[in-house]
Each structure stands twice: as structure tokens, then as C-alpha cells.
C-alpha atoms as a PDB file:
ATOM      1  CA  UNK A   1      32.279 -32.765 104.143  1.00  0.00           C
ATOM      2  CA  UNK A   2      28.535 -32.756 102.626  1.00  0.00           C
ATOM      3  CA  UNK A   3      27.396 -29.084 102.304  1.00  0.00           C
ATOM      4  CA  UNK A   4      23.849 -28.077 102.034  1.00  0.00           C
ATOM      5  CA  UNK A   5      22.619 -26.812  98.891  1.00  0.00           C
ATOM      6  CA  UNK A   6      23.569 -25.636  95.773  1.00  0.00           C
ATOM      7  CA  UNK A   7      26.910 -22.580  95.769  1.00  0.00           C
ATOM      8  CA  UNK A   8      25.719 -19.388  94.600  1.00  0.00           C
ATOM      9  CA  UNK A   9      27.657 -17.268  92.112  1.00  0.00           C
ATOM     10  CA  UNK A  10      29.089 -13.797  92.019  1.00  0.00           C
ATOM     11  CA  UNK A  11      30.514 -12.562  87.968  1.00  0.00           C
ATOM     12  CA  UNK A  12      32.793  -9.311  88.329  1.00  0.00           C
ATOM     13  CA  UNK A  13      32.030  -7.273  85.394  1.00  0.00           C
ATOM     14  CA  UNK A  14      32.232  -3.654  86.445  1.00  0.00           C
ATOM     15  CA  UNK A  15      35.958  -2.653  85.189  1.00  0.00           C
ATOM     16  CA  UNK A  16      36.327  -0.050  82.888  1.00  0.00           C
ATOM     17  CA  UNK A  17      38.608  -2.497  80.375  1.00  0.00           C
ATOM     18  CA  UNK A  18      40.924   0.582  79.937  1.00  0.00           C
ATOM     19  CA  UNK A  19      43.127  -1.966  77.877  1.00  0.00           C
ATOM     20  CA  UNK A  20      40.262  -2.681  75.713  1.00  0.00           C
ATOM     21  CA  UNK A  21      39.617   1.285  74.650  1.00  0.00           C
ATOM     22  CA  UNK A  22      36.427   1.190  76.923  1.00  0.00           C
ATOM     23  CA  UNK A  23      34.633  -1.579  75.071  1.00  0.00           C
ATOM     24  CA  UNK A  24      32.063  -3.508  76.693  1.00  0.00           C
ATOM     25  CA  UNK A  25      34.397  -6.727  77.643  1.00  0.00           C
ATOM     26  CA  UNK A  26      31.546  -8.492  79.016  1.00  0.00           C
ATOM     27  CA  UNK A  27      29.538  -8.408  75.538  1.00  0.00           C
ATOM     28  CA  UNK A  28      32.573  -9.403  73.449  1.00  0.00           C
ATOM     29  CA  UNK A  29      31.683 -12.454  71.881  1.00  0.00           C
ATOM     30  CA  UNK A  30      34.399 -15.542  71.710  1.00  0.00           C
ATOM     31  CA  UNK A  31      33.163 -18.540  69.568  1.00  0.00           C
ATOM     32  CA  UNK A  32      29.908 -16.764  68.918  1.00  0.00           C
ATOM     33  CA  UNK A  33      28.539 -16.378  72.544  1.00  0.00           C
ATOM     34  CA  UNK A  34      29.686 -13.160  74.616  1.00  0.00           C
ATOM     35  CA  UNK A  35      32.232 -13.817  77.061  1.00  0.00           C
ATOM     36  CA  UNK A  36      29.400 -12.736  80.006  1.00  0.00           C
ATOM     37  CA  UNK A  37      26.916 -15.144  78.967  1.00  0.00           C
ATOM     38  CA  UNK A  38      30.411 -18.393  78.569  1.00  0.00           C
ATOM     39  CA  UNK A  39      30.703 -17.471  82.172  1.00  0.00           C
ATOM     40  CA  UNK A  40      26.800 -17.320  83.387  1.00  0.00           C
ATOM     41  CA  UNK A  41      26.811 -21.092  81.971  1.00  0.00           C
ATOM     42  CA  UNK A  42      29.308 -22.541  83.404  1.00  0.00           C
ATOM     43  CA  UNK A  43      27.870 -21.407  86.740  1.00  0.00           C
ATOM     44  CA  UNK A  44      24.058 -22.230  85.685  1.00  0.00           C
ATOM     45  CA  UNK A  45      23.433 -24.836  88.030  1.00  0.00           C
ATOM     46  CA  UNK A  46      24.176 -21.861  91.102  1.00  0.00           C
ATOM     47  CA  UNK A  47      21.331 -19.929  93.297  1.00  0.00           C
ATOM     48  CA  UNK A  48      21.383 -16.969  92.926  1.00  0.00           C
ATOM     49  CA  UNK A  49      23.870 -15.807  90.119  1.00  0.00           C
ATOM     50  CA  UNK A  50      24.742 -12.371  90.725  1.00  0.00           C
ATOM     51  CA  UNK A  51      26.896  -9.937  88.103  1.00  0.00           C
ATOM     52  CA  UNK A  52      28.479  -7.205  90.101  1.00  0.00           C
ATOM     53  CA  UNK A  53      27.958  -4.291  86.933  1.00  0.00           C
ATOM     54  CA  UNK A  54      25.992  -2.878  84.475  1.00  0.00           C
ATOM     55  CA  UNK A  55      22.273  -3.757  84.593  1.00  0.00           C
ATOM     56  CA  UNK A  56      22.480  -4.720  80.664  1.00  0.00           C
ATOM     57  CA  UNK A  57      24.545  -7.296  81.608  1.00  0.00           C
ATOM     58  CA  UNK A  58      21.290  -9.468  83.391  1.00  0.00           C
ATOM     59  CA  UNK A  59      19.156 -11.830  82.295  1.00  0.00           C
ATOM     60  CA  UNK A  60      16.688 -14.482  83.091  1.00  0.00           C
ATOM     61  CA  UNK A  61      17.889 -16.012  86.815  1.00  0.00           C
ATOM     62  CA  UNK A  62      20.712 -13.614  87.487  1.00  0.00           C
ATOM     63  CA  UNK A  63      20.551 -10.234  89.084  1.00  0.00           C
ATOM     64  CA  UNK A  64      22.613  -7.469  88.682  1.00  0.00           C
ATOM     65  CA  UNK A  65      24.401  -5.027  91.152  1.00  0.00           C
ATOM     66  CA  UNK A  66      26.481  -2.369  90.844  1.00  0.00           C
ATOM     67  CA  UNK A  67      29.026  -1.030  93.749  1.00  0.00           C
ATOM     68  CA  UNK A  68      28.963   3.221  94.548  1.00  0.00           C
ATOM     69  CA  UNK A  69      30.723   4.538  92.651  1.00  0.00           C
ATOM     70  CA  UNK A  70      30.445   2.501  89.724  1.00  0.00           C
ATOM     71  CA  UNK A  71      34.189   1.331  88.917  1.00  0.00           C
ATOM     72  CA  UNK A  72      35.051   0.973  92.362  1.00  0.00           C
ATOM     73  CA  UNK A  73      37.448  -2.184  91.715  1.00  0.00           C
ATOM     74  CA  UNK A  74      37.124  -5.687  92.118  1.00  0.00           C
ATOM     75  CA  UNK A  75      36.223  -5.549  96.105  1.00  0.00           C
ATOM     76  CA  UNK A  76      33.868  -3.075  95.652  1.00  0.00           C
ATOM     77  CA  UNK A  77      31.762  -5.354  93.184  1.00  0.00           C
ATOM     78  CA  UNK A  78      32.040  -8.175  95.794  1.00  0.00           C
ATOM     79  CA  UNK A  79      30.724  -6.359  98.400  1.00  0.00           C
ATOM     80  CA  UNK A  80      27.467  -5.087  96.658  1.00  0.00           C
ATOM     81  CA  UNK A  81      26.950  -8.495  95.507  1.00  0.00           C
ATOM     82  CA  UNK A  82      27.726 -10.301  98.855  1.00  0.00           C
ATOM     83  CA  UNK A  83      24.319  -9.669 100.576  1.00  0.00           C
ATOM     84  CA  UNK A  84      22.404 -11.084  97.500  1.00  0.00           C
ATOM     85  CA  UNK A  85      23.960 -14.368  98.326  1.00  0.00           C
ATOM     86  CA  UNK A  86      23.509 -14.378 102.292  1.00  0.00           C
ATOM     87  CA  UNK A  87      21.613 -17.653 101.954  1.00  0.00           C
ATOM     88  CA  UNK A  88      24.851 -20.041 100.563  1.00  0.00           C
ATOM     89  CA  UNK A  89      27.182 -21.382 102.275  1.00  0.00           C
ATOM     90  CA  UNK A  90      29.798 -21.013  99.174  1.00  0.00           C
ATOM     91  CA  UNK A  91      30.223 -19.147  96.476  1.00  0.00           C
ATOM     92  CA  UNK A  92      31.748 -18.876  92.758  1.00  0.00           C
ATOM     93  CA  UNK A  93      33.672 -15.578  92.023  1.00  0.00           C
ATOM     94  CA  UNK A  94      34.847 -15.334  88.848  1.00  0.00           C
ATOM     95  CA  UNK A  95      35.534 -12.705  86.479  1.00  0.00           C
ATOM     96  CA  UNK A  96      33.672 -11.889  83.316  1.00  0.00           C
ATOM     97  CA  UNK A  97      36.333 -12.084  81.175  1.00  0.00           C
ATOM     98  CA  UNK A  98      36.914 -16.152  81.451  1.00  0.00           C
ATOM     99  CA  UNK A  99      36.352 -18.213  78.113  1.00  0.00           C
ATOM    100  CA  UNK A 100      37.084 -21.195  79.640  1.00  0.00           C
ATOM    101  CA  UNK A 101      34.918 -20.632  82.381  1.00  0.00           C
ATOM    102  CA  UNK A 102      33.448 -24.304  82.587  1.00  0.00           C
ATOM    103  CA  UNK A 103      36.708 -26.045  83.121  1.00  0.00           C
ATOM    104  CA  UNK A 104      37.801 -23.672  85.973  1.00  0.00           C
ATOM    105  CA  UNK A 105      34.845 -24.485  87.828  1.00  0.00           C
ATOM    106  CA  UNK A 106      35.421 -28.481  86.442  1.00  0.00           C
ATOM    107  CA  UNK A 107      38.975 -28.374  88.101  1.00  0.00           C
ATOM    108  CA  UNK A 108      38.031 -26.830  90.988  1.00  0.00           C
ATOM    109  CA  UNK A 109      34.919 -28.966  91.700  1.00  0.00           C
ATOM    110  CA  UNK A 110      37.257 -31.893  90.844  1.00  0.00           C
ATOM    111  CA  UNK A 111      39.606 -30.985  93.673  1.00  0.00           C
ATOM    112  CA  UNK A 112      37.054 -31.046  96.613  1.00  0.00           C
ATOM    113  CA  UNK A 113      36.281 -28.127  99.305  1.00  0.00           C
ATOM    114  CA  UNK A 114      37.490 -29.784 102.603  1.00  0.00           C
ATOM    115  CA  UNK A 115      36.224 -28.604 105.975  1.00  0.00           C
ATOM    116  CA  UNK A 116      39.444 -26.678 107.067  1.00  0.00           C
ATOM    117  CA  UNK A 117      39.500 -24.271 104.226  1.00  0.00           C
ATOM    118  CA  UNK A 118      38.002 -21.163 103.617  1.00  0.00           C
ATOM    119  CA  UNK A 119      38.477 -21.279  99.825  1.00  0.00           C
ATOM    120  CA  UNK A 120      39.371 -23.672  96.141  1.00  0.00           C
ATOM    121  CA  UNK A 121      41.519 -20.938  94.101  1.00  0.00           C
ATOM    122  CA  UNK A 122      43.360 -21.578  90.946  1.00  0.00           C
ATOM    123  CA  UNK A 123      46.826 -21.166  90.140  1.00  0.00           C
ATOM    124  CA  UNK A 124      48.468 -20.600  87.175  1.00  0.00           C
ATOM    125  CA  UNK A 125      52.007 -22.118  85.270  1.00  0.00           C
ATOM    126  CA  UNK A 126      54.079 -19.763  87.450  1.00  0.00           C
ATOM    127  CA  UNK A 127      52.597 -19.919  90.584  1.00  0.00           C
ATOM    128  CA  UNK A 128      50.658 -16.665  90.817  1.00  0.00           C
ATOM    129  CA  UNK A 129      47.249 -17.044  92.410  1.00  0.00           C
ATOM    130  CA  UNK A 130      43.963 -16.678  90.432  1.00  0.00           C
ATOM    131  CA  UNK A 131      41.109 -15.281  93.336  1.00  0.00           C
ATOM    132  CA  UNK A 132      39.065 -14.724  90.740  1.00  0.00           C
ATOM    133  CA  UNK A 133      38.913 -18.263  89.539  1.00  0.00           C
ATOM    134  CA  UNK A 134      37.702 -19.933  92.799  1.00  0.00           C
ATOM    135  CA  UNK A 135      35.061 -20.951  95.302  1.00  0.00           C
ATOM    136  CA  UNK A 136      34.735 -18.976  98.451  1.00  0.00           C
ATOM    137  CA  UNK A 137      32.803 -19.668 101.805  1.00  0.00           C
ATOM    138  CA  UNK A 138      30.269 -17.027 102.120  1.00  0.00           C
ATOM    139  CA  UNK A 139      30.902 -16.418 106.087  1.00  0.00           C
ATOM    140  CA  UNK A 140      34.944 -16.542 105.438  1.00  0.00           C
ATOM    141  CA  UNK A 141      34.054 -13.539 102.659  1.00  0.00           C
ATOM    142  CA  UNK A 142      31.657 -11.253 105.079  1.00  0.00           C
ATOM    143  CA  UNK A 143      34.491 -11.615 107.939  1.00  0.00           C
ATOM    144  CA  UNK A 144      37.371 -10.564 105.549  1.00  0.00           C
ATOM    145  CA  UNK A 145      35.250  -7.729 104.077  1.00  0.00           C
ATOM    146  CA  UNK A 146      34.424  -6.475 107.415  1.00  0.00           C
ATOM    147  CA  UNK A 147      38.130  -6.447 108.473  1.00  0.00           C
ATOM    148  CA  UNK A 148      39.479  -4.780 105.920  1.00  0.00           C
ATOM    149  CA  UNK A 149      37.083  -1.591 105.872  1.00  0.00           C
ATOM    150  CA  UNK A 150      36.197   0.571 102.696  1.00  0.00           C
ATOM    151  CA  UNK A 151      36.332  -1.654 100.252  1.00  0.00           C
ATOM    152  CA  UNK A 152      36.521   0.870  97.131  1.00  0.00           C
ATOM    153  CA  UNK A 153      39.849   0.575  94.922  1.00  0.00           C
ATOM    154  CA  UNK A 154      41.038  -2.197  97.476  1.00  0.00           C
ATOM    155  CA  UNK A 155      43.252  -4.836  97.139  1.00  0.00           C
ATOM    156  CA  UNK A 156      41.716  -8.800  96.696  1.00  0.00           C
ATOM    157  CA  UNK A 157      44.547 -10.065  97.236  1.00  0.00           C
ATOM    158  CA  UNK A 158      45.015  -8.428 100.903  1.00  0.00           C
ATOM    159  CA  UNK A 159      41.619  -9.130 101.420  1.00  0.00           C
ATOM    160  CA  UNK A 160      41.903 -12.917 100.742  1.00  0.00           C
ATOM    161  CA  UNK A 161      45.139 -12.874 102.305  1.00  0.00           C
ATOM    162  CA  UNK A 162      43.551 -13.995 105.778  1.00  0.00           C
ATOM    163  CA  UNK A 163      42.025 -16.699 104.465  1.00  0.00           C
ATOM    164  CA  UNK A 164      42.323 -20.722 104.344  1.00  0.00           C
ATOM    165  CA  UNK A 165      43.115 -21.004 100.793  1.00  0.00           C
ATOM    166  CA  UNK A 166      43.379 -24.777  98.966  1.00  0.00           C
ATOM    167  CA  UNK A 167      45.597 -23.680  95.548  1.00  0.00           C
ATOM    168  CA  UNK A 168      44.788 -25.947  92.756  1.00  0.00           C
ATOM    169  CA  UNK A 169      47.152 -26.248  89.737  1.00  0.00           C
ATOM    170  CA  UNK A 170      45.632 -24.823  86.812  1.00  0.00           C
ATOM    171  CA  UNK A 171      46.748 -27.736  84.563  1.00  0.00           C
ATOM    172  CA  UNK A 172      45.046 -26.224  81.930  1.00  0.00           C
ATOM    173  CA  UNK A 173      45.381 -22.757  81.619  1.00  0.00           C
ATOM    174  CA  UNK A 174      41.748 -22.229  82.017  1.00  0.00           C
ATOM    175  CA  UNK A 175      42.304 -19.350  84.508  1.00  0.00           C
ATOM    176  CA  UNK A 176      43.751 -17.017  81.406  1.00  0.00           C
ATOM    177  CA  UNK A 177      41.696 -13.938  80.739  1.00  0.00           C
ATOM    178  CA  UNK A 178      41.662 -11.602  77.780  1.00  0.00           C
ATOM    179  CA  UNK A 179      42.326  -8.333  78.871  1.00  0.00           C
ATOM    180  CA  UNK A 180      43.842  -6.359  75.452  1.00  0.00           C
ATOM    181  CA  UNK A 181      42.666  -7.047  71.901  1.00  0.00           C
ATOM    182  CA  UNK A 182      45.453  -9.363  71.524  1.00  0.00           C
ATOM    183  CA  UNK A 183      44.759 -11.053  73.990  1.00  0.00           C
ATOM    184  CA  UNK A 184      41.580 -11.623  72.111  1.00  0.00           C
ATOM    185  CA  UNK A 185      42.505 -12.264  68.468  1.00  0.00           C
ATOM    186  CA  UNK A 186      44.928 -15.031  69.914  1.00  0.00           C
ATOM    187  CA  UNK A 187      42.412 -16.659  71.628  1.00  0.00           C
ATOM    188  CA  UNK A 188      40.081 -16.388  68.568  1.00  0.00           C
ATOM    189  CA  UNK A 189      42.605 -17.891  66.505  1.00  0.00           C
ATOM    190  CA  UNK A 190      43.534 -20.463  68.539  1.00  0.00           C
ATOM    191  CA  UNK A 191      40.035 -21.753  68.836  1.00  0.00           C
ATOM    192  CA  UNK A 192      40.035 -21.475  64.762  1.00  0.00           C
ATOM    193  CA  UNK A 193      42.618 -23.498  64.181  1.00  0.00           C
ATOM    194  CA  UNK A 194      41.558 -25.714  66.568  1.00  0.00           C
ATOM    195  CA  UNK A 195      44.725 -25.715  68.928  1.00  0.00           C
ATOM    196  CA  UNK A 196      42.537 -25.222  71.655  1.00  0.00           C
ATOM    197  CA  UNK A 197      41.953 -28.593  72.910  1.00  0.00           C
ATOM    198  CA  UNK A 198      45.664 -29.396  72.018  1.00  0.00           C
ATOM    199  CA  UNK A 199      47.099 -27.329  74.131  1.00  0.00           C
ATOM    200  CA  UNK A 200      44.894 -28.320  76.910  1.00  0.00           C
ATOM    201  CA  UNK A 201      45.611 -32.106  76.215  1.00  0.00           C
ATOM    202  CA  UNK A 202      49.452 -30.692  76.143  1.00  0.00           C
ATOM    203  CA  UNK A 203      48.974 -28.845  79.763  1.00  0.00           C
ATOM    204  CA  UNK A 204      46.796 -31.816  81.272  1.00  0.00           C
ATOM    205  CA  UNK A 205      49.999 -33.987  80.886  1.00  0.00           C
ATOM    206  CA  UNK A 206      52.367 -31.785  81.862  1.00  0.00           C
END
């Protein structure tokens, strides 16, 4: 299928990282670049790129949006954000809290977005789906939003559940996100020590 036109991109980054003590998750920096700005690149080539949260968290090319109330949940953010990207045809979603943004969007541009589907998702080592790792049609979006109603402190996984979803293997692990301080000081050592890329090599062959 050719599609028209470059996919926009929509970064969720209005949690309240609860797990993190209230720190700004976004602005934690992971090999010396915050984790907001890792996933704004891999995305860079997108039109628009909009961050569903604080206004702090913009920059040059990318607007920001917050949902009412503020920390409304994942659903929330998407549906402020949705009407900035009206003009794609797909979209990115993706959460801000993805180091290894750039090789979920490599895997998932690798696999193709045939006609019949409504969206390219992720999924992890055990099978549990990733919707936040994924490319979405616009249209397919708008008509599950307007199904399921308020969208404040709802489920995205019911509202995705209607959809035509492609699951990709995350071969990788690129889909893992840091949600605790642990979470973060293994990653950090990991990339220290350099067993990064082995463990991706290991995972790729798996």
C-alpha cells in the first residue's frame, strides 16, 4: 500500500510517575540526553510531533498539549493531541519513557502497515501487547475515541480493543520502559558496561 505523506507523532508524557516520587520522567536523562528528547528523535522525520503534557516539555517543531484535567491518563493525552494531527493518515504513539525509542519505530517500520489493518503494535517476550509502542491510523483512532466516550482515566487497551491490530515481536526488547528508579539504574548500567547491544544481538537471534 503507498500512503501519502509523512506519519505524524503523538509522545504521552502527562503521568504523574508516582513510582518515580513525582520526578519529571520525561527530563530524566539516559546516556546523557533526557529520555523526552531519545524519543522526539527517533520520530524526527514526523509532521507534526505532538507531546500530550507539560508545556516545558516542547521545543523547536513539536507542540505541546495537555488533556483537562491534567493527569487524566493515557486516553486523555491522546485525545487532546488527536486534532493536532487531523492532517495524517498515521500516526506514532509512543510513550515518553522509551530509551530505545529508535529501534521500536525501526521494527515496526521494518514490518510494513498493510491495507487491512488499523494499527503496527509491539509485543513483548511474553506476549503482552505494547499500544504505546506502535503506529496507528489516524481515522481508526477518532472512530475508537468517539465510541468509547469520556476518555479521562480510560482504558487503552479497551479502546484499541476494536481495532485491526498487526502484533510485531519485539525481538529486541525495545518496547521496555523505565518506570521506578531501578528500573533506571539497570538500564544505566547496562548501557555502561556495554551489555546493551549484547543483549539485543542475544534477543535478535532468539
Amino acid at each position: 500500500m503507498t500512503v501519502a505523506g509523512p506519519p505524524a507523532a503523538i509522545i504521552l508524557a502527562g503521568g504523574r510517575a508516582s513510582r518515580l516520587g513525582g520526578a519529571d520522567k520525561a527530563q530524566i536523562e539516559i546516556g546523557g540526553m533526557p529520555l523526552i528528547a531519545s524519543v522526539c528523535a527517533a520520530v524526527a522525520g514526523c509532521a507534526p510531533i505532538v507531546i500530550a503534557g507539560p508545556d516545558a516539555l516542547g521545543g523547536p517543531g513539536i507542540r505541546t498539549v495537555r488533556e483537562q484535567p491534567p493527569f487524566g491518563g493515557p486516553v486523555a493525552g491522546l485525545a487532546a493531541a488527536l486534532p493536532l494531527v487531523a492532517g495524517a493518515e498515521r500516526v506514532w504513539l509512543l510513550a515518553s519513557d522509551l530509551p530505545r525509542a529508535a529501534d521500536i519505530v525501526r521494527q515496526v517500520e521494518r514490518a510494513g502497515f498493510p491495507e487491512e489493518v488499523d494499527a503496527v503494535i509491539l509485543q513483548d517476550a511474553d506476549g503482552h501487547d505494547q499500544p504505546l509502542a506502535g503506529l496507528y491510523r489516524v481515522s481508526a483512532l477518532r472512530r475508537a475515541l468517539a465510541a468509547l466516550g469520556e476518555p479521562t482515566n480510560a482504558s487503552l487497551r479497551r479502546l484499541i480493543a476494536p481495532l485491526t491490530i498487526m502484533r510485531v515481536r519485539d525481538a529486541e526488547g525495545a518496547s521496555s520502559d523505565l518506570d521506578t528508579w531501578d528500573d533506571i539504574a539497570a538500564y544505566r548500567a547496562a548501557q555502561e558496561h556495554g551489555t546493551m547491544d549484547e543483549d539485543r544481538r542475544d534477543r535478535s537471534h532468539d
